[in-house]
N, C-alpha and C. Protein backbone atom coordinates (compact mmCIF):
# COMPACT_ATOMS: atom_id res chain seq x y z
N UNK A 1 63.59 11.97 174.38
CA UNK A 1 63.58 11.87 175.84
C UNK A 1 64.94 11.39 176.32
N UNK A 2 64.94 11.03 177.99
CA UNK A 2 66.42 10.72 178.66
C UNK A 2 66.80 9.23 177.65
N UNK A 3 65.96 8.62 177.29
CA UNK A 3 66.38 7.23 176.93
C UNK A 3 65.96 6.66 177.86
N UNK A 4 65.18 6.36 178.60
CA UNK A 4 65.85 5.65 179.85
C UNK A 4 64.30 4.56 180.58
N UNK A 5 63.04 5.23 179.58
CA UNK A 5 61.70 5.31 180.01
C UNK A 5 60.48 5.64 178.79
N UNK A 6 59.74 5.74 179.65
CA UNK A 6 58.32 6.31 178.76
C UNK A 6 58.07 7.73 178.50
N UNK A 7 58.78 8.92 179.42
CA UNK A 7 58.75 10.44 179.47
C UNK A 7 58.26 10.85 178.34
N UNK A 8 58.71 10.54 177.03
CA UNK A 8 57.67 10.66 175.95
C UNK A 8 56.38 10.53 175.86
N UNK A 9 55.30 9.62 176.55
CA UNK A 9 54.16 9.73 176.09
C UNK A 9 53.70 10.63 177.09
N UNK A 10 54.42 11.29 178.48
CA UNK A 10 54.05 12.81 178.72
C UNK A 10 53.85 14.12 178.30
N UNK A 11 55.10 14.02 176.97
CA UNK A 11 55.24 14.95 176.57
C UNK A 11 56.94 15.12 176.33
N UNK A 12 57.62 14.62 177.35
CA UNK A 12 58.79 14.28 177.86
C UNK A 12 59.77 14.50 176.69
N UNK A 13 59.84 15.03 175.78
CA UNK A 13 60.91 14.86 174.48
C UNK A 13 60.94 15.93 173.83
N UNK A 14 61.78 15.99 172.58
CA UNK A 14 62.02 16.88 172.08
C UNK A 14 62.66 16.91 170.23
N UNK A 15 61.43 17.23 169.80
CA UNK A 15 61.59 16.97 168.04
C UNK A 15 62.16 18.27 168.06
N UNK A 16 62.80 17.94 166.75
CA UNK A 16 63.68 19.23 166.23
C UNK A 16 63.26 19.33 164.81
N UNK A 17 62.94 20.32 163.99
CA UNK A 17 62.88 19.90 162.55
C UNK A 17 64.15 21.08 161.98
N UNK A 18 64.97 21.32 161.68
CA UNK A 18 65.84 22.19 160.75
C UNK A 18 65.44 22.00 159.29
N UNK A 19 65.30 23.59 159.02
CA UNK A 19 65.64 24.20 157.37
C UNK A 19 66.43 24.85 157.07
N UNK A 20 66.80 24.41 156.03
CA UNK A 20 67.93 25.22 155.61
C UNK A 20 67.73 26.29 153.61
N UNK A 21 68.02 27.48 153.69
CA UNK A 21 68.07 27.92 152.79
C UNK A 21 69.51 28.48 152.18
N UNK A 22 69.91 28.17 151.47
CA UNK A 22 71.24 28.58 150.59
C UNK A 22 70.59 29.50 149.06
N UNK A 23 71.48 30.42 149.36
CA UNK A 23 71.85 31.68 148.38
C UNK A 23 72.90 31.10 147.88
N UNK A 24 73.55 32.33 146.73
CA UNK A 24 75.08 32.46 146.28
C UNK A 24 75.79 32.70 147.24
N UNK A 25 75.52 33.72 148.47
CA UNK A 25 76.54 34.64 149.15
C UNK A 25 75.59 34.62 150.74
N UNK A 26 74.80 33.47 150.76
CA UNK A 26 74.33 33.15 152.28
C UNK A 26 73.85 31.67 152.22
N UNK A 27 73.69 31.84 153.46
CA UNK A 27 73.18 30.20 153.90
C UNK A 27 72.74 30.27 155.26
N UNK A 28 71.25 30.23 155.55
CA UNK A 28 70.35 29.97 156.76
C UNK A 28 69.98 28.43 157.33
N UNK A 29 69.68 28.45 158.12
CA UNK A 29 69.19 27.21 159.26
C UNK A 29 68.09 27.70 160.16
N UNK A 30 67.12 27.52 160.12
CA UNK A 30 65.63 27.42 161.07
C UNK A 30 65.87 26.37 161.64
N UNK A 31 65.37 26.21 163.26
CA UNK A 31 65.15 24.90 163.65
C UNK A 31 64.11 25.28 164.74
N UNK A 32 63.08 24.47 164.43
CA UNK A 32 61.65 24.54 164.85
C UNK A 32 61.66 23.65 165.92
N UNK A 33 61.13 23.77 167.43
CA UNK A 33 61.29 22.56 168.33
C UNK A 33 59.82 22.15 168.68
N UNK A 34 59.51 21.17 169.29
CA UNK A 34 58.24 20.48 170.21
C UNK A 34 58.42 19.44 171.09
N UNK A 35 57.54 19.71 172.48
CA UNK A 35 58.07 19.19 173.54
C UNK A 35 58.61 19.86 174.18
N UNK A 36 58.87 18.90 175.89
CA UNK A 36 58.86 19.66 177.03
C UNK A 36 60.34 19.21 177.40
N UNK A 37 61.07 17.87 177.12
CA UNK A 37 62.15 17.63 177.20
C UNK A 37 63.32 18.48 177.22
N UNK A 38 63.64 18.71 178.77
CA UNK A 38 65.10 19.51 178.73
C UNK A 38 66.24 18.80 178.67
N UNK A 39 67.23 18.91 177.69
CA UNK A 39 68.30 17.95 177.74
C UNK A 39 69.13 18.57 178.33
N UNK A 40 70.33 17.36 178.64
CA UNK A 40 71.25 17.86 179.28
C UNK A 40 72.23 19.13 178.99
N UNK A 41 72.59 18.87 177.62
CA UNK A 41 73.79 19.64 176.79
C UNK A 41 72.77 20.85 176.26
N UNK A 42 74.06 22.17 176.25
CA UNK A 42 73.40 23.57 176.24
C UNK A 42 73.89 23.90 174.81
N UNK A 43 74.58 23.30 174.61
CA UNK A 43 74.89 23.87 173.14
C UNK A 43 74.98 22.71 171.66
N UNK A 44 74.73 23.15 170.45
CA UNK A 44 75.28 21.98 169.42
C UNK A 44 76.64 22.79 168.84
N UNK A 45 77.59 22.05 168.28
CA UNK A 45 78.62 22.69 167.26
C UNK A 45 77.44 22.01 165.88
N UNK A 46 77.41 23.23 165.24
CA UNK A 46 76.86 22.98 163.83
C UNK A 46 78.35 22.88 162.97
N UNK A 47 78.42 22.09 162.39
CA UNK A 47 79.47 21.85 161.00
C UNK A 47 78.86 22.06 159.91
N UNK A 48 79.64 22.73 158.83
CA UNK A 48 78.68 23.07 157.21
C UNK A 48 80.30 22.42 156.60
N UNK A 49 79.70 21.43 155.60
CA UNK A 49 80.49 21.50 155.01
C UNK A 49 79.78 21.83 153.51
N UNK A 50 80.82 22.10 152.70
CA UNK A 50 80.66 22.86 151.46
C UNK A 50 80.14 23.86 150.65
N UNK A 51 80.55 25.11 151.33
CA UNK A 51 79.82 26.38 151.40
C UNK A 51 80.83 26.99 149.67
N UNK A 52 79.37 27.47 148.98
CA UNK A 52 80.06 27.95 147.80
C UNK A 52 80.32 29.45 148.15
N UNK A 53 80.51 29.99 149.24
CA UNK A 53 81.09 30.99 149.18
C UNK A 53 82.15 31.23 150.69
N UNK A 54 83.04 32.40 151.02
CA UNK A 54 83.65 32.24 151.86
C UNK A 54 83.08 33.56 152.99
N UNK A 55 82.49 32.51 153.87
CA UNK A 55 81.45 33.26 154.94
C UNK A 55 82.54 34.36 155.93
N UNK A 56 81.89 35.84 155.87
CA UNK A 56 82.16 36.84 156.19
C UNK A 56 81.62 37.30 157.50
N UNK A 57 80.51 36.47 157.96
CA UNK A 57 80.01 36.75 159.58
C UNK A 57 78.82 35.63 159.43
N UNK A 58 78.82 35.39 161.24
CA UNK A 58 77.20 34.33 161.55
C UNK A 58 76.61 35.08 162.49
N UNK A 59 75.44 35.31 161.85
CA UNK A 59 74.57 35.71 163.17
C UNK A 59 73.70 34.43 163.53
N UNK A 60 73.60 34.68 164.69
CA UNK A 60 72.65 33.34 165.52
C UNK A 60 71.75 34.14 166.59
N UNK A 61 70.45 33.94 166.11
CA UNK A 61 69.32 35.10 166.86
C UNK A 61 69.38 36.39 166.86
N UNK A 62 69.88 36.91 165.82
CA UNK A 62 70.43 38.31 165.81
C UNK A 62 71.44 38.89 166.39
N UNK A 63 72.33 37.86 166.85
CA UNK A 63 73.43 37.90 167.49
C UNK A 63 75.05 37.45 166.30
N UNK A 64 75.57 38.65 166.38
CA UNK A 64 76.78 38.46 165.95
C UNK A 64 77.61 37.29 166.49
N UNK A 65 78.18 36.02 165.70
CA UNK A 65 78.91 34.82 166.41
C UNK A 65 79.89 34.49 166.17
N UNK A 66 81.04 34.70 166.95
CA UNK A 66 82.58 33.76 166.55
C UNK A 66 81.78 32.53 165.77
N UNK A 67 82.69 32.35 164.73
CA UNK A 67 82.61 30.79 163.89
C UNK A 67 84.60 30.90 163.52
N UNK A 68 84.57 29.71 163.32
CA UNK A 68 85.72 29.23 162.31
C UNK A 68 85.60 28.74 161.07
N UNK A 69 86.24 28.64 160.28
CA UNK A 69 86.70 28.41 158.94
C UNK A 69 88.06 28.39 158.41
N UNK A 70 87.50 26.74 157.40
CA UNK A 70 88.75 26.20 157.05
C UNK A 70 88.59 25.96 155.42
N UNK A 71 88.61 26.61 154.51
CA UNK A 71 88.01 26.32 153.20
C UNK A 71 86.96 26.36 153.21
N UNK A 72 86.25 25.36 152.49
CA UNK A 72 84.84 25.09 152.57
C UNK A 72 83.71 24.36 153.70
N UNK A 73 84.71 24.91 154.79
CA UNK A 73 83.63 24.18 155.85
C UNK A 73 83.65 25.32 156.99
N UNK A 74 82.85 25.47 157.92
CA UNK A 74 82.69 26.53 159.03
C UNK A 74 81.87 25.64 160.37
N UNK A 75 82.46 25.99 161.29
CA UNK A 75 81.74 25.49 162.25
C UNK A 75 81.55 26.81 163.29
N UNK A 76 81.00 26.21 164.21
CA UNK A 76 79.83 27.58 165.33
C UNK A 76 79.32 26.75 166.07
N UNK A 77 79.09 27.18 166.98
CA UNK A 77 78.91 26.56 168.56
C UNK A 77 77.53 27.47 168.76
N UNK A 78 76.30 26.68 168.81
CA UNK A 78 75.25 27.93 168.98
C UNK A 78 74.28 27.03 170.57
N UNK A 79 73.35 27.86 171.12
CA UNK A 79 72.67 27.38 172.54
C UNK A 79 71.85 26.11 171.31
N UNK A 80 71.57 25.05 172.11
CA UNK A 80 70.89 23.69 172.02
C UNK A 80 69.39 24.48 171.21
N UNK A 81 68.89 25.47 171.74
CA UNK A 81 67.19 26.12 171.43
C UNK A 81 67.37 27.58 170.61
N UNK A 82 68.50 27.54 169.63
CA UNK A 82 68.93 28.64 168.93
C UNK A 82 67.41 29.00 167.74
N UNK A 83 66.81 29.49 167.58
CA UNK A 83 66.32 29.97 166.09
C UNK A 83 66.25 29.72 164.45
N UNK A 84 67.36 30.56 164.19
CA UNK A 84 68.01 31.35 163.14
C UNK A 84 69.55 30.93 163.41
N UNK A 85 70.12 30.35 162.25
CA UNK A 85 71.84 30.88 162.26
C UNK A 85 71.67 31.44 160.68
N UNK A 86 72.51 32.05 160.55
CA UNK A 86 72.80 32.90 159.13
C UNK A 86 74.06 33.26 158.80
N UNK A 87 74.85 32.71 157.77
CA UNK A 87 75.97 32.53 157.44
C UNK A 87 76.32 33.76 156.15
N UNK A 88 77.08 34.72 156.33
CA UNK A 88 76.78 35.92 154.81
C UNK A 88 77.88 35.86 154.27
């Protein structure tokens, strides 16, 4: 919730659970939400660090995504209520 109150025992908040699955030559993220809590901020930067391979595209919701990469780490800017990211 805002922090700020009780809005939680309305409903007011917002759990997140992320999974993640790693391949040789991929690496996924699920993130499951609950709750009614709209936050402020529209987006997260996800950071990976230590990817055993050197990622060739991200899709995020079936959407092709600018990411960066620096060695073994990649970051991506995806919406706050994204799905799926998938790293190949």
């Amino acid at each position: 919730d805002a922090g700020d109150g009780y809005g939680y025992e309305q409903g007011q908040y917002k759990h997140r659970i992320f999974t993640t699955k790693a391949g040789p030559n991929n690496f996924s993220m699920v993130q499951e939400t609950t709750g009614a809590y709209q936050p402020t901020y529209r987006s997260f930067q996800v950071i990976l660090f230590g990817l055993p391979f050197q990622a060739g595209r991200c899709v995020v919701d079936g959407e092709i995504t600018a990411f960066g990469q620096e060695g073994r780490q990649v970051k991506v800017e995806v919406p706050e209520g994204f799905g799926e990211i998938l790293f190949s």
